[in-house]
PDB file of N, CA and C in Angstrom:
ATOM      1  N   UNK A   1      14.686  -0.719  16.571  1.00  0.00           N
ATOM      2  CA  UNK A   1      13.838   0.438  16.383  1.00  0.00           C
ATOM      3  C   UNK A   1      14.177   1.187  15.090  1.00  0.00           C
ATOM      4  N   UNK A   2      15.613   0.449  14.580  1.00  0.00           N
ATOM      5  CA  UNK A   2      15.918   1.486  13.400  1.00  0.00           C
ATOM      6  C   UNK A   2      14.708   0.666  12.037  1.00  0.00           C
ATOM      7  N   UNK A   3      14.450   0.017  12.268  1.00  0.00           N
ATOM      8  CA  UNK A   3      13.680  -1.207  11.044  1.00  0.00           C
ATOM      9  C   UNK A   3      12.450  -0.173  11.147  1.00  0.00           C
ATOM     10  N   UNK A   4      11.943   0.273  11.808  1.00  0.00           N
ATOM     11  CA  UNK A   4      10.537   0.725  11.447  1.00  0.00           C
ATOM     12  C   UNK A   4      10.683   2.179  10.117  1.00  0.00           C
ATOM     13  N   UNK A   5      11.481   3.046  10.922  1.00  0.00           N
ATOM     14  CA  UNK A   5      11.770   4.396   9.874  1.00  0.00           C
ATOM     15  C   UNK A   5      12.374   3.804   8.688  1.00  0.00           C
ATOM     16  N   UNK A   6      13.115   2.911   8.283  1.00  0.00           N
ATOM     17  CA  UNK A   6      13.775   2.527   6.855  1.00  0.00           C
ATOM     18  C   UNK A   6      12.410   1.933   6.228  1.00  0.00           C
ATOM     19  N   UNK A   7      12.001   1.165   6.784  1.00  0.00           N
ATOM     20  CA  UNK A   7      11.156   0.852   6.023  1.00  0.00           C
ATOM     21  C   UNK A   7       9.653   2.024   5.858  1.00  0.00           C
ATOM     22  N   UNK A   8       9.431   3.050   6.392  1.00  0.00           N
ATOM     23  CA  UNK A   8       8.822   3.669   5.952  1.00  0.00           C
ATOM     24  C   UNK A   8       9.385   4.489   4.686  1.00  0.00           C
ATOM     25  N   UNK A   9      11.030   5.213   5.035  1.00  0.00           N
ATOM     26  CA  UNK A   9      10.906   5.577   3.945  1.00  0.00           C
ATOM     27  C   UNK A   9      11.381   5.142   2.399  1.00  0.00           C
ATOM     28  N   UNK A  10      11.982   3.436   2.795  1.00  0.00           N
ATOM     29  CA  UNK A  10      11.440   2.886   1.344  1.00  0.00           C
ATOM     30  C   UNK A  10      10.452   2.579   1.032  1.00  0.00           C
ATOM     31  N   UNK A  11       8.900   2.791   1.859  1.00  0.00           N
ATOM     32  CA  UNK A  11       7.805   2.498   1.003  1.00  0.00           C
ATOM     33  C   UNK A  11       7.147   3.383   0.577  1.00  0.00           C
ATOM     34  N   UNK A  12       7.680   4.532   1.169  1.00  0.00           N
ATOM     35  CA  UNK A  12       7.712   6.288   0.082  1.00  0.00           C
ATOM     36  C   UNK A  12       8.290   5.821  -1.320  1.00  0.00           C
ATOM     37  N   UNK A  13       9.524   5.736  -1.085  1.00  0.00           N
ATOM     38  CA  UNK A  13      10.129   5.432  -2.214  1.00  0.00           C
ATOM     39  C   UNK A  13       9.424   4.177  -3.292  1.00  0.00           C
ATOM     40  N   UNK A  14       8.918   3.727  -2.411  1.00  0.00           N
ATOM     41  CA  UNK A  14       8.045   2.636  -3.178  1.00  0.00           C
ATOM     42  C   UNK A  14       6.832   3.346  -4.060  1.00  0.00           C
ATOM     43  N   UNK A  15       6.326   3.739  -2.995  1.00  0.00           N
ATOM     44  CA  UNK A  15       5.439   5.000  -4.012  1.00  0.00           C
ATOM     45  C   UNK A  15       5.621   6.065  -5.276  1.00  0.00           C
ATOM     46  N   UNK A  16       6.947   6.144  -4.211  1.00  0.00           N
ATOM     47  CA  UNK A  16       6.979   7.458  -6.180  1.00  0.00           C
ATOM     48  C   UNK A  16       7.616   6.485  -7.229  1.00  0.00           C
ATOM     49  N   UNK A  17       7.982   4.681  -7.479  1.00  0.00           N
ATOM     50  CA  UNK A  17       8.197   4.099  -8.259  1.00  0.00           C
ATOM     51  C   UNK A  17       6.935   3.710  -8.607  1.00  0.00           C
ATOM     52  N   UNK A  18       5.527   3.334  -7.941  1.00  0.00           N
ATOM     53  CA  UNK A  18       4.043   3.251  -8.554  1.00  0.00           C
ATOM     54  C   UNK A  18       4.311   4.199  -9.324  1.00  0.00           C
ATOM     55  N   UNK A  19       4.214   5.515  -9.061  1.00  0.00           N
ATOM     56  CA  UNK A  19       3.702   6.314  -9.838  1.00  0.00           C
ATOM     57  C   UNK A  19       4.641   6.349 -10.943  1.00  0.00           C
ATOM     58  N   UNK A  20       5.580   6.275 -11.309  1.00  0.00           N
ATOM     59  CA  UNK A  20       6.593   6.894 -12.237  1.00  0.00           C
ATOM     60  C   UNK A  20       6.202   5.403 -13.247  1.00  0.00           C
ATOM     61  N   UNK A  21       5.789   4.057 -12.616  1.00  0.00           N
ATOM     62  CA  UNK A  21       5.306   2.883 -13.544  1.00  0.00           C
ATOM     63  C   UNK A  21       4.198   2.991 -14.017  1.00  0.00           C
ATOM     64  N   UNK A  22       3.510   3.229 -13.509  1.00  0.00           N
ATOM     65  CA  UNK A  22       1.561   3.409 -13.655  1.00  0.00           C
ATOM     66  C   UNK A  22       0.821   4.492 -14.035  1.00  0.00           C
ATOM     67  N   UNK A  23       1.022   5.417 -15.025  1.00  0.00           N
ATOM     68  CA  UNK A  23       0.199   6.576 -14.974  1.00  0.00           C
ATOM     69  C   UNK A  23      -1.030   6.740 -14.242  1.00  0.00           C
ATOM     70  N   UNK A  24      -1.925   6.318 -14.163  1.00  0.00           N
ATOM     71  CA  UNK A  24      -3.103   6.160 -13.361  1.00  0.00           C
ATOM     72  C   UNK A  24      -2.769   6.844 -11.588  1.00  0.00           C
ATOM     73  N   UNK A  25      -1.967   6.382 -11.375  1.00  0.00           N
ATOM     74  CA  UNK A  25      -1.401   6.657 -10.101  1.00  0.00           C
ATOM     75  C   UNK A  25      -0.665   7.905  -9.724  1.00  0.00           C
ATOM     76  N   UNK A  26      -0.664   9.068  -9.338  1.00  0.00           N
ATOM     77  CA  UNK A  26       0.422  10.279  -8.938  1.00  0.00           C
ATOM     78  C   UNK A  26       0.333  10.818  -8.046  1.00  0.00           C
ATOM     79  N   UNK A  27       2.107  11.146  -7.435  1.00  0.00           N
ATOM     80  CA  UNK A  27       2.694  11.678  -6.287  1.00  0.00           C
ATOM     81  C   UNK A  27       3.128  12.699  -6.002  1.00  0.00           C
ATOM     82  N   UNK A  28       2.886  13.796  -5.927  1.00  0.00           N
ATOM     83  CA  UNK A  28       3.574  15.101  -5.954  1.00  0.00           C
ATOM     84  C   UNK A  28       4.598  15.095  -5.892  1.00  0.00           C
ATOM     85  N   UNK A  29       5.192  14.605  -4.502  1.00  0.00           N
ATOM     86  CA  UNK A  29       6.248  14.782  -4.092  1.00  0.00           C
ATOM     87  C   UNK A  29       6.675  13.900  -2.971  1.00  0.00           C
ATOM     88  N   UNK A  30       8.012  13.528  -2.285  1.00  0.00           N
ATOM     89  CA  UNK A  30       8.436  12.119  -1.716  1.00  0.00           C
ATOM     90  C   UNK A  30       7.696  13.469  -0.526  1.00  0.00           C
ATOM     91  N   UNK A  31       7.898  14.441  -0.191  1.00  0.00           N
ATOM     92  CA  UNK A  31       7.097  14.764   1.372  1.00  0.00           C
ATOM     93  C   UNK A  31       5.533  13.921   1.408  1.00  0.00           C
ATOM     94  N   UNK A  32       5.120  14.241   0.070  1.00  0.00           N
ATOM     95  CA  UNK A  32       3.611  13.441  -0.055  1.00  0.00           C
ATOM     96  C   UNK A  32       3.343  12.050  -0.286  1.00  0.00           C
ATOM     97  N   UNK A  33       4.649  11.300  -0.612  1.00  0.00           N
ATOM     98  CA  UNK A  33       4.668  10.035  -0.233  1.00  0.00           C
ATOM     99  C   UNK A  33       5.212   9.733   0.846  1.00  0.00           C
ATOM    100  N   UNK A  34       5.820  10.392   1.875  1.00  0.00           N
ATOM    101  CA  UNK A  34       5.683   9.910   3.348  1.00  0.00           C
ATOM    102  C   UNK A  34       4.613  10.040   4.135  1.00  0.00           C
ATOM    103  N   UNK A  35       3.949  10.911   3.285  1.00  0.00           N
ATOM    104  CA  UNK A  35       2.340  11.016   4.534  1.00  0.00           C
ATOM    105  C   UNK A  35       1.632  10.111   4.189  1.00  0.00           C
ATOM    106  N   UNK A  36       1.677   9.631   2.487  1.00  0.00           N
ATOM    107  CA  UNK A  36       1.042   8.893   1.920  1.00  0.00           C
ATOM    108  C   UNK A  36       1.116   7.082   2.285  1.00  0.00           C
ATOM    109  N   UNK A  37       2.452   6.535   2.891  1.00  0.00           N
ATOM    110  CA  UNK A  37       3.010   5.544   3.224  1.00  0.00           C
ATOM    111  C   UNK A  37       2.815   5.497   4.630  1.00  0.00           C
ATOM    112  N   UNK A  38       2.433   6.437   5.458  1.00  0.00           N
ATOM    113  CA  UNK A  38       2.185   6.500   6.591  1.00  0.00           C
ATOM    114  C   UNK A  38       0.400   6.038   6.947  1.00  0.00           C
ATOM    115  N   UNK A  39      -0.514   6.747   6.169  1.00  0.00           N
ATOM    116  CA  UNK A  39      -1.658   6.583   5.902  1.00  0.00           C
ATOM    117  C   UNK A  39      -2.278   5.413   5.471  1.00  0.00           C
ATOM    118  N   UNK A  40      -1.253   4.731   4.455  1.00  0.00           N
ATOM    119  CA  UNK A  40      -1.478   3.374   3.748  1.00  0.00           C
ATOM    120  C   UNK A  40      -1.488   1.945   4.898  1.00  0.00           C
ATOM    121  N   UNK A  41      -0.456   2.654   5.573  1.00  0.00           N
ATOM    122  CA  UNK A  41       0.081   1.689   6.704  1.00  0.00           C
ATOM    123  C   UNK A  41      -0.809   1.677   7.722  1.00  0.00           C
ATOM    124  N   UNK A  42      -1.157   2.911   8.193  1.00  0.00           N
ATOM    125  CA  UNK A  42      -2.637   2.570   9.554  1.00  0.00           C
ATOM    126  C   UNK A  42      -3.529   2.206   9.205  1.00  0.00           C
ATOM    127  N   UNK A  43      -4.422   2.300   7.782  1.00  0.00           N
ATOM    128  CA  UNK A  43      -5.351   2.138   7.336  1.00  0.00           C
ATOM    129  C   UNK A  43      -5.476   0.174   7.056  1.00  0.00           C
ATOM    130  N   UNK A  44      -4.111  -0.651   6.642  1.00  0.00           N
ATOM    131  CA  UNK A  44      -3.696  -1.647   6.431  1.00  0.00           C
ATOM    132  C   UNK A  44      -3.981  -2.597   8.093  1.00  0.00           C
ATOM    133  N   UNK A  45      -3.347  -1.106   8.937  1.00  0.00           N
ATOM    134  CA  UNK A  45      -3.116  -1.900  10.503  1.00  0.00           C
ATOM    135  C   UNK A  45      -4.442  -2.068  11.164  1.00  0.00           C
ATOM    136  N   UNK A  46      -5.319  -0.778  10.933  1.00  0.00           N
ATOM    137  CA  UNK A  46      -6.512  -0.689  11.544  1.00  0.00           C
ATOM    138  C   UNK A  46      -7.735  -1.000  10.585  1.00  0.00           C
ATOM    139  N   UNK A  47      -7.767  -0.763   9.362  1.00  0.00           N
ATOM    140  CA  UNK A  47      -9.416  -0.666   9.013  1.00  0.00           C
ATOM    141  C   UNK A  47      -9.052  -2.108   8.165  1.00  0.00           C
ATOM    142  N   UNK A  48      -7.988  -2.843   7.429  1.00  0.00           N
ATOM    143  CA  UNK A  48      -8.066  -3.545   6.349  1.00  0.00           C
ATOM    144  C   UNK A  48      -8.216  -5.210   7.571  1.00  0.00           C
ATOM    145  N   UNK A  49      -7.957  -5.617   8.241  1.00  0.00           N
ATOM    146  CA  UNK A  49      -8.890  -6.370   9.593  1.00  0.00           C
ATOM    147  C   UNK A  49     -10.090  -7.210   9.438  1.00  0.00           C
ATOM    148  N   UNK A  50     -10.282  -5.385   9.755  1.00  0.00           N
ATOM    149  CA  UNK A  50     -12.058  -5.650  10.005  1.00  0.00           C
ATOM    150  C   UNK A  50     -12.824  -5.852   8.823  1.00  0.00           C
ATOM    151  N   UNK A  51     -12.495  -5.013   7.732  1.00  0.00           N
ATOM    152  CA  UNK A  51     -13.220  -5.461   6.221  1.00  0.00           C
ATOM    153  C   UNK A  51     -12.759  -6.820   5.603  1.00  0.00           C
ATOM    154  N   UNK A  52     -11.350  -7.503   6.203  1.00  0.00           N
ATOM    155  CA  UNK A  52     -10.934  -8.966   5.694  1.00  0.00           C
ATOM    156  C   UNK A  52     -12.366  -9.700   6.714  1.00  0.00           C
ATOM    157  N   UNK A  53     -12.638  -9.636   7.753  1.00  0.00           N
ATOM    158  CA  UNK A  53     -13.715 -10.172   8.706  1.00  0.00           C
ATOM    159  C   UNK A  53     -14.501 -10.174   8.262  1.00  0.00           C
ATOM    160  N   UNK A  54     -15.139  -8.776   7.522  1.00  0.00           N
ATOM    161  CA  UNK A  54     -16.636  -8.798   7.009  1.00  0.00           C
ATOM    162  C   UNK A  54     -16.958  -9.441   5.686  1.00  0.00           C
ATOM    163  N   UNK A  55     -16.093  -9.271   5.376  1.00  0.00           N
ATOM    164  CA  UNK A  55     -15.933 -10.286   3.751  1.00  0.00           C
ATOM    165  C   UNK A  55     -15.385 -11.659   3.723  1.00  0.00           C
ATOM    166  N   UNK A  56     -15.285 -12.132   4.829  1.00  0.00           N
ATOM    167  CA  UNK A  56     -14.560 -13.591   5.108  1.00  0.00           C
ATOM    168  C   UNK A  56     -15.599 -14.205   3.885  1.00  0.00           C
ATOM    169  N   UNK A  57     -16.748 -14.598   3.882  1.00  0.00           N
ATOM    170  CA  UNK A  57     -17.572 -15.595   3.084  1.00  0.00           C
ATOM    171  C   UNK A  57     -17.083 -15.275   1.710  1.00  0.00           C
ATOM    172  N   UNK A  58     -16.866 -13.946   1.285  1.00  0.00           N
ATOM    173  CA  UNK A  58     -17.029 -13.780   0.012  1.00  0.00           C
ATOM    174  C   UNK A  58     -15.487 -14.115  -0.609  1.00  0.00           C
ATOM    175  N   UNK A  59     -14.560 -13.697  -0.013  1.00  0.00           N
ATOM    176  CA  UNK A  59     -13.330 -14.032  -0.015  1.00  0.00           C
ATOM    177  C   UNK A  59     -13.009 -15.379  -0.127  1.00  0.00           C
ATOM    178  N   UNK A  60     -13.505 -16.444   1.060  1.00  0.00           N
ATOM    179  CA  UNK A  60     -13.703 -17.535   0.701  1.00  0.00           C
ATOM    180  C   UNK A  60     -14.375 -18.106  -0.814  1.00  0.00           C
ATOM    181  N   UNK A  61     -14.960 -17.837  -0.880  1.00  0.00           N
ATOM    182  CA  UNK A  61     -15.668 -17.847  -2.454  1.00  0.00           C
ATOM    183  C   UNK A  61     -14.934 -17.791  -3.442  1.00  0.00           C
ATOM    184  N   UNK A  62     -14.812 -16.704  -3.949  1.00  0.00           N
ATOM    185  CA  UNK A  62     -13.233 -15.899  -4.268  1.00  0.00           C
ATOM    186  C   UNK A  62     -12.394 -16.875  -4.634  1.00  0.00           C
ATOM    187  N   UNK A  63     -11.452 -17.975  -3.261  1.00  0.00           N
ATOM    188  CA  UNK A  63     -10.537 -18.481  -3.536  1.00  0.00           C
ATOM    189  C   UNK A  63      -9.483 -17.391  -2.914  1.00  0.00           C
ATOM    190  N   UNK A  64      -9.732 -16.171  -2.105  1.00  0.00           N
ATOM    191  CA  UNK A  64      -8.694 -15.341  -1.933  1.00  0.00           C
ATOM    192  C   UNK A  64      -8.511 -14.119  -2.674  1.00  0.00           C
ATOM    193  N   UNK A  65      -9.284 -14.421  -3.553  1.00  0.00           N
ATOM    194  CA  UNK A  65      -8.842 -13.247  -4.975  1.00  0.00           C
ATOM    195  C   UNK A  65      -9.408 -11.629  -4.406  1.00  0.00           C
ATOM    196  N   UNK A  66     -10.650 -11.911  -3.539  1.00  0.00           N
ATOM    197  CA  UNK A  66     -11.534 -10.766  -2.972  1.00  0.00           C
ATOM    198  C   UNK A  66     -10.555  -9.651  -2.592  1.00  0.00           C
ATOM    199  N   UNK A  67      -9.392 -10.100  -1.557  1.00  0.00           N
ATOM    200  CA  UNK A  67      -8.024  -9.646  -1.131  1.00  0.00           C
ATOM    201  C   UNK A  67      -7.376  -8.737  -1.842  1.00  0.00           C
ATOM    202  N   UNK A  68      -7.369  -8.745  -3.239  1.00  0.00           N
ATOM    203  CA  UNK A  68      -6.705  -7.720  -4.020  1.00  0.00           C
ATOM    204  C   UNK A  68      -8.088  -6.895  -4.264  1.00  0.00           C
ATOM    205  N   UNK A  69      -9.554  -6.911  -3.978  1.00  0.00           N
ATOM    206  CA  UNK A  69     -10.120  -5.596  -3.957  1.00  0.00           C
ATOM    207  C   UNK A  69      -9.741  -5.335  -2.638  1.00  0.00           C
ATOM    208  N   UNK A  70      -9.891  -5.753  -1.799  1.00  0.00           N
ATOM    209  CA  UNK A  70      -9.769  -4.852  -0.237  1.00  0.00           C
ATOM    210  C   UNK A  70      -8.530  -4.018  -0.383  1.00  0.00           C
ATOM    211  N   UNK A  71      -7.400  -4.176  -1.096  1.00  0.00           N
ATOM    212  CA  UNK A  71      -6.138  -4.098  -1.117  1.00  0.00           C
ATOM    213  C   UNK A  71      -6.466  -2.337  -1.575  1.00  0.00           C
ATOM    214  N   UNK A  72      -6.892  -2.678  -3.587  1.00  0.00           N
ATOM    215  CA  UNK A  72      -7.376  -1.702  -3.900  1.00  0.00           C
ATOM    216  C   UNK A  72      -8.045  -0.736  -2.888  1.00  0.00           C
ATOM    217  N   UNK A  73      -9.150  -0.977  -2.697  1.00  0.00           N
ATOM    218  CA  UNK A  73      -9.887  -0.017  -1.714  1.00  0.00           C
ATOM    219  C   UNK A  73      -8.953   0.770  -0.803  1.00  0.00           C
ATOM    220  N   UNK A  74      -8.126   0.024  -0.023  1.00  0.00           N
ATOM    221  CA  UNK A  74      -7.076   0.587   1.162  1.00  0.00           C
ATOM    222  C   UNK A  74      -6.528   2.064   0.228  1.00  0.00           C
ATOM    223  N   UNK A  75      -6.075   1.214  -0.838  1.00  0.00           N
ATOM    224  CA  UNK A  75      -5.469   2.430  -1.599  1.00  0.00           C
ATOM    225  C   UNK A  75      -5.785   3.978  -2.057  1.00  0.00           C
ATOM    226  N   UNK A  76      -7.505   3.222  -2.656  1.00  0.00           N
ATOM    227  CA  UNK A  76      -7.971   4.297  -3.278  1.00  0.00           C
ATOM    228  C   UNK A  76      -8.613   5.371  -1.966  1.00  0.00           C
ATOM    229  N   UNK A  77      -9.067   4.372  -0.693  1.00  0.00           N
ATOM    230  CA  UNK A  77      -9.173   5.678   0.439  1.00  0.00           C
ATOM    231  C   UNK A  77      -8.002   6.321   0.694  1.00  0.00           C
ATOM    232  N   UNK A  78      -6.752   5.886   0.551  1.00  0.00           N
ATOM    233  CA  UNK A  78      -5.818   6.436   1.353  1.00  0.00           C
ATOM    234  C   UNK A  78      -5.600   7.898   0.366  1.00  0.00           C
ATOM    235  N   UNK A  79      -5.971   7.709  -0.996  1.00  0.00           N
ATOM    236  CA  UNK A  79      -5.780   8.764  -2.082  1.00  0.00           C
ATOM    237  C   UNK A  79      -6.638   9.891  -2.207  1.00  0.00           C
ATOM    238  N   UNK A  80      -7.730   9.029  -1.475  1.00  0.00           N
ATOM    239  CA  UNK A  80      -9.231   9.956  -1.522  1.00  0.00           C
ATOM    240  C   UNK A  80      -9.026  10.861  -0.150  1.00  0.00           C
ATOM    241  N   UNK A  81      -8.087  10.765   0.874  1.00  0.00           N
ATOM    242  CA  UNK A  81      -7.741  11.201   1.974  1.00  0.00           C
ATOM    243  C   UNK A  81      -6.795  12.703   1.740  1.00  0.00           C
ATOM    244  N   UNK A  82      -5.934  12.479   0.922  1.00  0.00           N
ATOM    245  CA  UNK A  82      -4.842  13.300   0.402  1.00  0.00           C
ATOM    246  C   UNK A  82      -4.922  13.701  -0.421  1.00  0.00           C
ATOM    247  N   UNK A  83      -3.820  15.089  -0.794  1.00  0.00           N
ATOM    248  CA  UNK A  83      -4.232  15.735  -1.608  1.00  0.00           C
ATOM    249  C   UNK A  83      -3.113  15.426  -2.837  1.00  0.00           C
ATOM    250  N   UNK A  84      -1.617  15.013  -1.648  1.00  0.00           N
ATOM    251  CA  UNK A  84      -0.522  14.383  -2.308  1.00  0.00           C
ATOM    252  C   UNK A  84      -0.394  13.469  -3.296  1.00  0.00           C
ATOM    253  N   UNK A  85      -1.905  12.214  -2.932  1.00  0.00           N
ATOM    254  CA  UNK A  85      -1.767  11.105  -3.817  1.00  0.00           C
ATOM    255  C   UNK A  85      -3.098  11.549  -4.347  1.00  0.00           C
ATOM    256  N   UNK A  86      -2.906  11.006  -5.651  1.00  0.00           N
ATOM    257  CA  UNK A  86      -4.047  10.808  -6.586  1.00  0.00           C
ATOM    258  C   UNK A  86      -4.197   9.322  -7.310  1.00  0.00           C
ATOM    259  N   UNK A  87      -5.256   9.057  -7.189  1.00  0.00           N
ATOM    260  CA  UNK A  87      -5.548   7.624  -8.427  1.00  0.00           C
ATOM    261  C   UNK A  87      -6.650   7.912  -9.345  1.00  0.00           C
ATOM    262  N   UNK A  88      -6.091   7.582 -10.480  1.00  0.00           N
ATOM    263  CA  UNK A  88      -7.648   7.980 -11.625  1.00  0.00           C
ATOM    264  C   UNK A  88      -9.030   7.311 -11.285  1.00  0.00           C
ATOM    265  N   UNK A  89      -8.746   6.041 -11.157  1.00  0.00           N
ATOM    266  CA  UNK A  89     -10.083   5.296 -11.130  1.00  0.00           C
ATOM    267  C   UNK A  89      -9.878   3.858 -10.075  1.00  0.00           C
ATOM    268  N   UNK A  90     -10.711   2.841 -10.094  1.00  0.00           N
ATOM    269  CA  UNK A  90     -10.882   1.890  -9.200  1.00  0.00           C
ATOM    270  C   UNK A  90      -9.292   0.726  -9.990  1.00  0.00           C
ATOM    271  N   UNK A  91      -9.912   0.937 -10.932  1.00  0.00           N
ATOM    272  CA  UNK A  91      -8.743  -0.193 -12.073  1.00  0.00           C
ATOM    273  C   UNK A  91      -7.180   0.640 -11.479  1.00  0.00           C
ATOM    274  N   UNK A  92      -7.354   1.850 -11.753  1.00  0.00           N
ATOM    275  CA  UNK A  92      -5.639   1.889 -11.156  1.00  0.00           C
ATOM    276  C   UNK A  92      -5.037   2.256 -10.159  1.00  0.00           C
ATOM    277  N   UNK A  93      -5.879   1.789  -9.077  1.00  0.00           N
ATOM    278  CA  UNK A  93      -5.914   1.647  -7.401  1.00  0.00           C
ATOM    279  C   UNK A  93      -5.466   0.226  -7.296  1.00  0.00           C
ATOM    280  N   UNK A  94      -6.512  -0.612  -8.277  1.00  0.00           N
ATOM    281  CA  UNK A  94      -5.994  -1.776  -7.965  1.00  0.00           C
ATOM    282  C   UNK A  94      -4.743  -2.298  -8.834  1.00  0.00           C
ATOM    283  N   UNK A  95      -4.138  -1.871  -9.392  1.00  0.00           N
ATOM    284  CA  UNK A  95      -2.522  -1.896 -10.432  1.00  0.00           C
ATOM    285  C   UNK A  95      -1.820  -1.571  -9.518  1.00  0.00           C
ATOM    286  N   UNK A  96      -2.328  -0.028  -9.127  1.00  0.00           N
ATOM    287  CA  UNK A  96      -1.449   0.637  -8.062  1.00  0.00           C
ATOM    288  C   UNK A  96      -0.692  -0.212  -6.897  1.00  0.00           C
ATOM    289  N   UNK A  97      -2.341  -1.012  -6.434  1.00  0.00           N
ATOM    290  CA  UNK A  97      -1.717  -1.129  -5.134  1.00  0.00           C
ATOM    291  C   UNK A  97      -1.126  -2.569  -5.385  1.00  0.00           C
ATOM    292  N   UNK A  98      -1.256  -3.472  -6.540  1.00  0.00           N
ATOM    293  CA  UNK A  98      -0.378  -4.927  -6.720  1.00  0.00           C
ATOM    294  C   UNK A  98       0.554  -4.386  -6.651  1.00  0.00           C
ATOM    295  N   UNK A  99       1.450  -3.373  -7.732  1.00  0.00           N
ATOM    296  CA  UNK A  99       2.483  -2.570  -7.598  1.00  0.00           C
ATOM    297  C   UNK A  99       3.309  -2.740  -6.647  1.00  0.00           C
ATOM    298  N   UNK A 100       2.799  -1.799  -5.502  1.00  0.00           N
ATOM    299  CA  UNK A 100       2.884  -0.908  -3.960  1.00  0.00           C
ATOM    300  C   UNK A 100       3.205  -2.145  -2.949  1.00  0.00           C
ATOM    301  N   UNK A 101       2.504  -3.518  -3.422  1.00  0.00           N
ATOM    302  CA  UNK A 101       2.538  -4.591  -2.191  1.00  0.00           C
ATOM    303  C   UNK A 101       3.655  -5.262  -2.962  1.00  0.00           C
ATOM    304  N   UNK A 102       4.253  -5.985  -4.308  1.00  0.00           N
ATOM    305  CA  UNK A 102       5.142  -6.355  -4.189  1.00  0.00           C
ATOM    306  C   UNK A 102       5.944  -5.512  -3.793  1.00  0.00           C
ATOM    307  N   UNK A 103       6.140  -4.230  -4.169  1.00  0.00           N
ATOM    308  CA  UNK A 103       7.591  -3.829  -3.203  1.00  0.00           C
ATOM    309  C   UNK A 103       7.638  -3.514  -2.094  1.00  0.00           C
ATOM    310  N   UNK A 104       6.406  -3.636  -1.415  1.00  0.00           N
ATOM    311  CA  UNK A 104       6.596  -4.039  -0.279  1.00  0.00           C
ATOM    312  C   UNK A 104       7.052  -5.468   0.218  1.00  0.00           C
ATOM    313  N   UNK A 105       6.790  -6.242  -0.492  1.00  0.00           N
ATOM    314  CA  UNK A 105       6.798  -7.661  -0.049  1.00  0.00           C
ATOM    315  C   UNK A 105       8.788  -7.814   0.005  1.00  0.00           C
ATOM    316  N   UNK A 106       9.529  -7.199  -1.523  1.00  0.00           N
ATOM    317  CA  UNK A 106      11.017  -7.094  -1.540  1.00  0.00           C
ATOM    318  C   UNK A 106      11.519  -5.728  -0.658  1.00  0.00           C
ATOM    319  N   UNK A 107      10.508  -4.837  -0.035  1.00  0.00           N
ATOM    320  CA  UNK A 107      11.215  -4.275   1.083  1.00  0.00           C
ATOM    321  C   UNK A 107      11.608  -5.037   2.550  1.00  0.00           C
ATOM    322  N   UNK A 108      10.491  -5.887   2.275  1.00  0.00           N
ATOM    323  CA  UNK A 108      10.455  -6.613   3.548  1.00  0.00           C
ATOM    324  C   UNK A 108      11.486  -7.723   3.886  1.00  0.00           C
ATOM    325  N   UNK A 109      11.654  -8.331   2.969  1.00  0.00           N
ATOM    326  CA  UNK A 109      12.821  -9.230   2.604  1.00  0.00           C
ATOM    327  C   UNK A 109      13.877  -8.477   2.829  1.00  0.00           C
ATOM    328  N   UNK A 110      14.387  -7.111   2.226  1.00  0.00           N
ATOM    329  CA  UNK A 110      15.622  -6.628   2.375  1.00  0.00           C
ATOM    330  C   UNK A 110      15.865  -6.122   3.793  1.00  0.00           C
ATOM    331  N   UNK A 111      14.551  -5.534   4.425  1.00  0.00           N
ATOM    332  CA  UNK A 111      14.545  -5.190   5.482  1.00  0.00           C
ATOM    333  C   UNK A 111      14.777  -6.341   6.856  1.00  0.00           C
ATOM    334  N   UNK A 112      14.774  -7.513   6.530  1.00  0.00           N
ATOM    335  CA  UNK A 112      14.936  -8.902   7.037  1.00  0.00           C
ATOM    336  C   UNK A 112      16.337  -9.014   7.065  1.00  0.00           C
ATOM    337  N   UNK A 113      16.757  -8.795   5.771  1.00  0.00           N
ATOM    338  CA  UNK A 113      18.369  -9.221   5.946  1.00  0.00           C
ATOM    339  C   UNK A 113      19.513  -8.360   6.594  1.00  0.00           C
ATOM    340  N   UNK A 114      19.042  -6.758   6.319  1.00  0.00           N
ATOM    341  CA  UNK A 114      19.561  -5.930   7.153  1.00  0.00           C
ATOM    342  C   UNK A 114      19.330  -5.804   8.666  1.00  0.00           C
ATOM    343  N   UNK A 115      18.185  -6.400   9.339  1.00  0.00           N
ATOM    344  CA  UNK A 115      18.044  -5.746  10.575  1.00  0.00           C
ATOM    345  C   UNK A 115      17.703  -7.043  11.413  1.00  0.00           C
ATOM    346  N   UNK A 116      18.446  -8.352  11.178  1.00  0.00           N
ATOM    347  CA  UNK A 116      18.051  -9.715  11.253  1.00  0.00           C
ATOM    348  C   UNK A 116      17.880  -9.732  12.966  1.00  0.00           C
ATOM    349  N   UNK A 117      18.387  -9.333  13.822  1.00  0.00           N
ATOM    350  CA  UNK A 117      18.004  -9.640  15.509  1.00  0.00           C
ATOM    351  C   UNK A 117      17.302  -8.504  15.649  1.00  0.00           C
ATOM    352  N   UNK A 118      16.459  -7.394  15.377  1.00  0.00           N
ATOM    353  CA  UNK A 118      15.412  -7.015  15.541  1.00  0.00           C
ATOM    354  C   UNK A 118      14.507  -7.362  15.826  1.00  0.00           C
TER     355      UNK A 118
END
């Protein structure tokens, strides 16, 4: 149960490293990247699903690539939600959020090696 809170708040921390890489992208403050990492995450659990479903054909098409707009999108609602996060435009939602998912991808890994019978 300890794996869930670490990894939220390194993907705060993940956030205020988008922003401090990406101008396009800004965080007020790590309180506003925990609401912000919290938001990213239900929106990922619940709405990003159903729009991978509705776009299956086009995605297919794609080759997969469609995936990094849905990605974007997740992002730029989660910004358009808050007042904490901001993104300038569609282009650095989608920087943002390549960004935001590899370190997620090396949180996840680290979070693997620390909390391995979880």
């Amino acid at each position: 149960m300890t794996k869930v809170p670490v990894r939220w708040l390194l993907l705060a921390g993940a956030l205020l490293l988008v922003a401090h890489l990406y101008p396009g992208v800004e965080v007020k403050s790590f309180s506003s990247a925990l609401i912000a990492a919290l938001v990213l995450g239900l929106l990922n659990t619940l709405l990003r699903p159903v729009l991978v479903l509705l776009t299956l054909p086009v995605t297919v098409l794609s080759l997969g690539l469609f995936l990094f707009v849905i990605n974007a999108l997740m992002f730029w609602a989660a910004a358009s939600m808050l007042d904490g996060l901001a993104v300038a435009d569609f282009w650095a939602a989608l920087i943002g959020s390549l960004i935001y998912s590899l370190c997620g991808m090396v949180i996840d890994l680290v979070i693997e090696r620390l909390f391995p019978q979880e």
